[in-house]
PDB file of N, CA and C in Angstrom:
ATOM      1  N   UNK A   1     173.689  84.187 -53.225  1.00  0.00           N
ATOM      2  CA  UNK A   1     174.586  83.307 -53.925  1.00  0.00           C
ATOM      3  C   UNK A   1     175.953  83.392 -53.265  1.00  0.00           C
ATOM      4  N   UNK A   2     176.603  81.988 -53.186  1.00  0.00           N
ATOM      5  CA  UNK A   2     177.852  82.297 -51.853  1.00  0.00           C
ATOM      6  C   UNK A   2     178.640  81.746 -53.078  1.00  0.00           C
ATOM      7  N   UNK A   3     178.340  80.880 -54.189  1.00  0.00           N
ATOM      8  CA  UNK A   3     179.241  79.938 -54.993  1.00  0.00           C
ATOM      9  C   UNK A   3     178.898  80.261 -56.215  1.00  0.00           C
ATOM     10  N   UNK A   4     179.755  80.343 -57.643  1.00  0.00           N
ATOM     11  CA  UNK A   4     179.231  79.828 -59.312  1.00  0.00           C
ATOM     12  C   UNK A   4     178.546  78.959 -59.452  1.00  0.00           C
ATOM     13  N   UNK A   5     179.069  77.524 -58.831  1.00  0.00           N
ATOM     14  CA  UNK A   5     177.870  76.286 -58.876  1.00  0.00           C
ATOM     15  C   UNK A   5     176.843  76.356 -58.452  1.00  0.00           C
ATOM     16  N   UNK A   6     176.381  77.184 -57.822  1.00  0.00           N
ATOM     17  CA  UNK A   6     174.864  77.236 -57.294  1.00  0.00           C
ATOM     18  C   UNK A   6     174.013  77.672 -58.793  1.00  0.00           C
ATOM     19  N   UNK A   7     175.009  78.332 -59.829  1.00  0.00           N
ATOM     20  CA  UNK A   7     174.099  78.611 -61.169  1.00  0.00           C
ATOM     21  C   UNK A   7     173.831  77.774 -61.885  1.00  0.00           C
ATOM     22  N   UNK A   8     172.645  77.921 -62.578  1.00  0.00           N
ATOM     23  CA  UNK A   8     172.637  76.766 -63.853  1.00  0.00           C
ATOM     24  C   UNK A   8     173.464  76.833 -64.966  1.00  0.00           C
ATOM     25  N   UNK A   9     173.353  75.695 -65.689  1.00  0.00           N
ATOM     26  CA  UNK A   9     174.133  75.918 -66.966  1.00  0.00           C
ATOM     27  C   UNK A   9     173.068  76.726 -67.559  1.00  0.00           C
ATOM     28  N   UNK A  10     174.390  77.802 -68.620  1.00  0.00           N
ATOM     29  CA  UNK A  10     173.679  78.751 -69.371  1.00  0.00           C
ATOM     30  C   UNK A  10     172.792  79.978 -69.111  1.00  0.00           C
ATOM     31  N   UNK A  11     173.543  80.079 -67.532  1.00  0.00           N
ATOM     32  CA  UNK A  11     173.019  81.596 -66.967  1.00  0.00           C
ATOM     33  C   UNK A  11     174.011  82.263 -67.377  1.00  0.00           C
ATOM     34  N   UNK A  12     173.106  83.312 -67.396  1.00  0.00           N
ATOM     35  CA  UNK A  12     174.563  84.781 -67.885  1.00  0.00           C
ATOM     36  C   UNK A  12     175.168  84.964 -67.181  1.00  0.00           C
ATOM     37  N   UNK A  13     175.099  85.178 -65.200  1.00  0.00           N
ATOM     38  CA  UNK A  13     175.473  85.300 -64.816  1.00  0.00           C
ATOM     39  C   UNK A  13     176.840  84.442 -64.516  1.00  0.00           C
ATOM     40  N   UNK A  14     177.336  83.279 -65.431  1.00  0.00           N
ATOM     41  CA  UNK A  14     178.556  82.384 -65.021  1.00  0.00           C
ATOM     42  C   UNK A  14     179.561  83.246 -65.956  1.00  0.00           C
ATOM     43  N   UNK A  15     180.226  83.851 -65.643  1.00  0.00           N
ATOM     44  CA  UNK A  15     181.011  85.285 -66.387  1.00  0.00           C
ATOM     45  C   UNK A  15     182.157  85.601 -65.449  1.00  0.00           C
ATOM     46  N   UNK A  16     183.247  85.936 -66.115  1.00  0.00           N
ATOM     47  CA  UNK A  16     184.175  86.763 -65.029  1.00  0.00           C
ATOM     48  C   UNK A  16     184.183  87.064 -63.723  1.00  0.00           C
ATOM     49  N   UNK A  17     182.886  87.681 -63.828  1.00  0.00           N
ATOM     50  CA  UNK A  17     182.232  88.333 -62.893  1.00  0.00           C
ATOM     51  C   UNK A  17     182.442  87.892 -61.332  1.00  0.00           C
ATOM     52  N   UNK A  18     181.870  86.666 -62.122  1.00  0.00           N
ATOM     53  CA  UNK A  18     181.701  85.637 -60.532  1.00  0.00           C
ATOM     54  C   UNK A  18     182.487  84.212 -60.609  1.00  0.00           C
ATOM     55  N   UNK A  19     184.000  84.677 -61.532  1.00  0.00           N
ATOM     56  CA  UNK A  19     184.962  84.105 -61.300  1.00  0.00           C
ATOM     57  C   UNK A  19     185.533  84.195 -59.816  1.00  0.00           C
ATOM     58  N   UNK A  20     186.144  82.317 -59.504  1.00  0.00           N
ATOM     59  CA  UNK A  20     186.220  82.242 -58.085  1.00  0.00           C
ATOM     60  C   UNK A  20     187.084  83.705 -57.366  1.00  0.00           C
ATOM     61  N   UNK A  21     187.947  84.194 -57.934  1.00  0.00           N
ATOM     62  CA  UNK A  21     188.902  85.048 -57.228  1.00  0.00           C
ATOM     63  C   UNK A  21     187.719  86.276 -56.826  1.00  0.00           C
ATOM     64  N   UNK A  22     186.791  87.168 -58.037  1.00  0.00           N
ATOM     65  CA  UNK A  22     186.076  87.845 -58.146  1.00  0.00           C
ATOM     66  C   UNK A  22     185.291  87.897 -57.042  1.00  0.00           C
ATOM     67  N   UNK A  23     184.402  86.601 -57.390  1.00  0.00           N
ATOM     68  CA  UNK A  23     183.486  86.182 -56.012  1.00  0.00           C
ATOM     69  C   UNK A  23     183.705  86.183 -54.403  1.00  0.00           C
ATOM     70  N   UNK A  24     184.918  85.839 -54.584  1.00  0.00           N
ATOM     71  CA  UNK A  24     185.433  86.080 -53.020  1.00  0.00           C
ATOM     72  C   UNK A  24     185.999  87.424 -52.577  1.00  0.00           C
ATOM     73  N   UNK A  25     186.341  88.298 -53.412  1.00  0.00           N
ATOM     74  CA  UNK A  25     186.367  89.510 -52.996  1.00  0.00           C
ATOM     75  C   UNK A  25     184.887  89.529 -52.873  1.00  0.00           C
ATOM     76  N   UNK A  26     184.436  89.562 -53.714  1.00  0.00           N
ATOM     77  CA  UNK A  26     182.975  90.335 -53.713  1.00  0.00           C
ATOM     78  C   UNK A  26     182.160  90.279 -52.445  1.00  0.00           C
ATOM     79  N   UNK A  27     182.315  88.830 -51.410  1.00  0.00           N
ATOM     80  CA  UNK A  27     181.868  88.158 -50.869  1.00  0.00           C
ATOM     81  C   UNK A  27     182.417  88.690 -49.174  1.00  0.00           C
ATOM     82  N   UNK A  28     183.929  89.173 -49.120  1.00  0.00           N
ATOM     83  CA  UNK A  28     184.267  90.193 -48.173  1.00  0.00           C
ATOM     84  C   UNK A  28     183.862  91.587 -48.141  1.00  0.00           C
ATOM     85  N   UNK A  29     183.505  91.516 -49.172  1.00  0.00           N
ATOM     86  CA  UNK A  29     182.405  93.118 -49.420  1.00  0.00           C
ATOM     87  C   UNK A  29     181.554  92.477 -48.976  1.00  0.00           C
ATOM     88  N   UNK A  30     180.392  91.995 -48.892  1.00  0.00           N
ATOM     89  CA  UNK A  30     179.227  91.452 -48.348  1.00  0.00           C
ATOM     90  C   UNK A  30     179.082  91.413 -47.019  1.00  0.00           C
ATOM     91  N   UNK A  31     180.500  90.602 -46.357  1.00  0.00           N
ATOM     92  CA  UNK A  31     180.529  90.538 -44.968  1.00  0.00           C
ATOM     93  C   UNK A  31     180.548  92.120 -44.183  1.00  0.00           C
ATOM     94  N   UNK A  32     181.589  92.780 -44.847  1.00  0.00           N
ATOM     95  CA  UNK A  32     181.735  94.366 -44.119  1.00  0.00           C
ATOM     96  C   UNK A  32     179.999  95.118 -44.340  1.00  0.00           C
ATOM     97  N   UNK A  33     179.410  95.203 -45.472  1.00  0.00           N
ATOM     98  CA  UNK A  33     178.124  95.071 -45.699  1.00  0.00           C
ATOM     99  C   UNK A  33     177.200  94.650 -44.315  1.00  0.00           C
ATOM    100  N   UNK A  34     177.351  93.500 -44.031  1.00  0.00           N
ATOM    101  CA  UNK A  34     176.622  92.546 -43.231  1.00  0.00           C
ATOM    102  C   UNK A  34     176.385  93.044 -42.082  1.00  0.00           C
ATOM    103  N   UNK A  35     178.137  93.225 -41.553  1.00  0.00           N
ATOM    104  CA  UNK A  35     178.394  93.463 -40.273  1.00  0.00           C
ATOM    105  C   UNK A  35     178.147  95.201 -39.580  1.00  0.00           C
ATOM    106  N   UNK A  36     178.375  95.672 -41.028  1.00  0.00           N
ATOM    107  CA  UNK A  36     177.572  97.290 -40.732  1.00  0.00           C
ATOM    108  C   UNK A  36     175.950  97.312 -40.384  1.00  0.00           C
ATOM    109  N   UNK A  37     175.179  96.440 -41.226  1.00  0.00           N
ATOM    110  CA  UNK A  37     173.802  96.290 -41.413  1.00  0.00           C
ATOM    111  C   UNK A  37     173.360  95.983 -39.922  1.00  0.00           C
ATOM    112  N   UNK A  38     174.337  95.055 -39.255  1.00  0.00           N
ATOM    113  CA  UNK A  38     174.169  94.693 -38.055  1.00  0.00           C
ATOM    114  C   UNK A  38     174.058  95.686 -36.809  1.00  0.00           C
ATOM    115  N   UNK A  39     175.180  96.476 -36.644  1.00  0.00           N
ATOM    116  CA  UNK A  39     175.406  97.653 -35.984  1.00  0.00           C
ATOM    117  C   UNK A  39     174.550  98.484 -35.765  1.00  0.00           C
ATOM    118  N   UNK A  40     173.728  98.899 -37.078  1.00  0.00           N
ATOM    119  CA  UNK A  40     172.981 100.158 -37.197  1.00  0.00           C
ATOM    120  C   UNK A  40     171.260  99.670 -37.103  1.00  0.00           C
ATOM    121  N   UNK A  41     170.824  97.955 -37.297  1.00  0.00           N
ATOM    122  CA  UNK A  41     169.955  97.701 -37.297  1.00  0.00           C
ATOM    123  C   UNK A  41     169.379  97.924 -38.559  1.00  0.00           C
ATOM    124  N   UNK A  42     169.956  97.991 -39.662  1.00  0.00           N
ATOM    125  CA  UNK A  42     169.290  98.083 -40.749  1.00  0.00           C
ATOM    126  C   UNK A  42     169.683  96.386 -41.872  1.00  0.00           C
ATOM    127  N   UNK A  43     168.527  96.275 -42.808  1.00  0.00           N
ATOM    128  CA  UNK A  43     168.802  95.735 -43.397  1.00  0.00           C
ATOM    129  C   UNK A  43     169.843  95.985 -44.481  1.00  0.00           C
ATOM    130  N   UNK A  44     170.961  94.693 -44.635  1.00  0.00           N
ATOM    131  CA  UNK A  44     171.782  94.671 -45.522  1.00  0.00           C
ATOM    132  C   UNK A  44     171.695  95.658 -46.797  1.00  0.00           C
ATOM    133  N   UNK A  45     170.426  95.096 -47.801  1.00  0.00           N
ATOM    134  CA  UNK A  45     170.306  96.087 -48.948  1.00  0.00           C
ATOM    135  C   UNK A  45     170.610  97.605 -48.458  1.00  0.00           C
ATOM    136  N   UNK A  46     170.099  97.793 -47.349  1.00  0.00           N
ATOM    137  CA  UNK A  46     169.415  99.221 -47.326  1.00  0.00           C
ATOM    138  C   UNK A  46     170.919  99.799 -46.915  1.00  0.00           C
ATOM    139  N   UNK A  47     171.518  98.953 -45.934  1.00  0.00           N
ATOM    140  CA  UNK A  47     173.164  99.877 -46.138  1.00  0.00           C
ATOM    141  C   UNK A  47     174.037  99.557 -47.453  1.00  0.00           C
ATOM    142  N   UNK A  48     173.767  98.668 -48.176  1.00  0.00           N
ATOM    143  CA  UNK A  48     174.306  98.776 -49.315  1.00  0.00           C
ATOM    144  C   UNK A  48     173.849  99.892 -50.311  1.00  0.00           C
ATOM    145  N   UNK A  49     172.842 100.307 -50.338  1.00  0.00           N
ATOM    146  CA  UNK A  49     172.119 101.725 -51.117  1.00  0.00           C
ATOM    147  C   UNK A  49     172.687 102.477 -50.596  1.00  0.00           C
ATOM    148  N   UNK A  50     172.873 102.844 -48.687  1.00  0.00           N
ATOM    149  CA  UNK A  50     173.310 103.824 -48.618  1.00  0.00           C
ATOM    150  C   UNK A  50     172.354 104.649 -48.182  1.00  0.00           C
ATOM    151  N   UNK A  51     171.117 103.923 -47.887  1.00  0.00           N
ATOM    152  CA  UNK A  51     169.926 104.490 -47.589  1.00  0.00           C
ATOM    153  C   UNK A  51     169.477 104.524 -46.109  1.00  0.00           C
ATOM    154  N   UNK A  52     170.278 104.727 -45.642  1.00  0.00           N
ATOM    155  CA  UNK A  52     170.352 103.966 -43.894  1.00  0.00           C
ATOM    156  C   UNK A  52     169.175 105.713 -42.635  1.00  0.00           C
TER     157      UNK A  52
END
C-alpha cells in the first residue's frame, strides 16, 4: 500500500495511522528498509524482522 485511497470505504485501516503525513514517514521507513534488503540480498520482510 503506497496511498489511503487504495483502501475501501470502511476499512479499519483508514485511521490516523495512515494519515497522509503518517504514511509518508512510514513510507521513508520502507525505502531505507528496501534499500538495506537490497544490499544484503535479503528479502524486505526478513530485514524488517531483523531476521537477516
Amino acid at each position: 500500500m503506497r496511498s489511503a485511497r487504495e483502501l475501501a470505504d470502511g476499512d479499519f485501516r483508514k485511521s490516523p495511522r495512515f494519515a497522509p503525513d503518517a504514511l509518508e514517514h512510514d513510507l521513508d521507513i520502507v525505502a531505507v528498509v528496501e534499500e538495506v534488503a537490497a544490499e544484503v540480498g535479503a528479502p524486505p520482510a526478513q530485514v524488517a524482522l531483523g531476521n537477516g
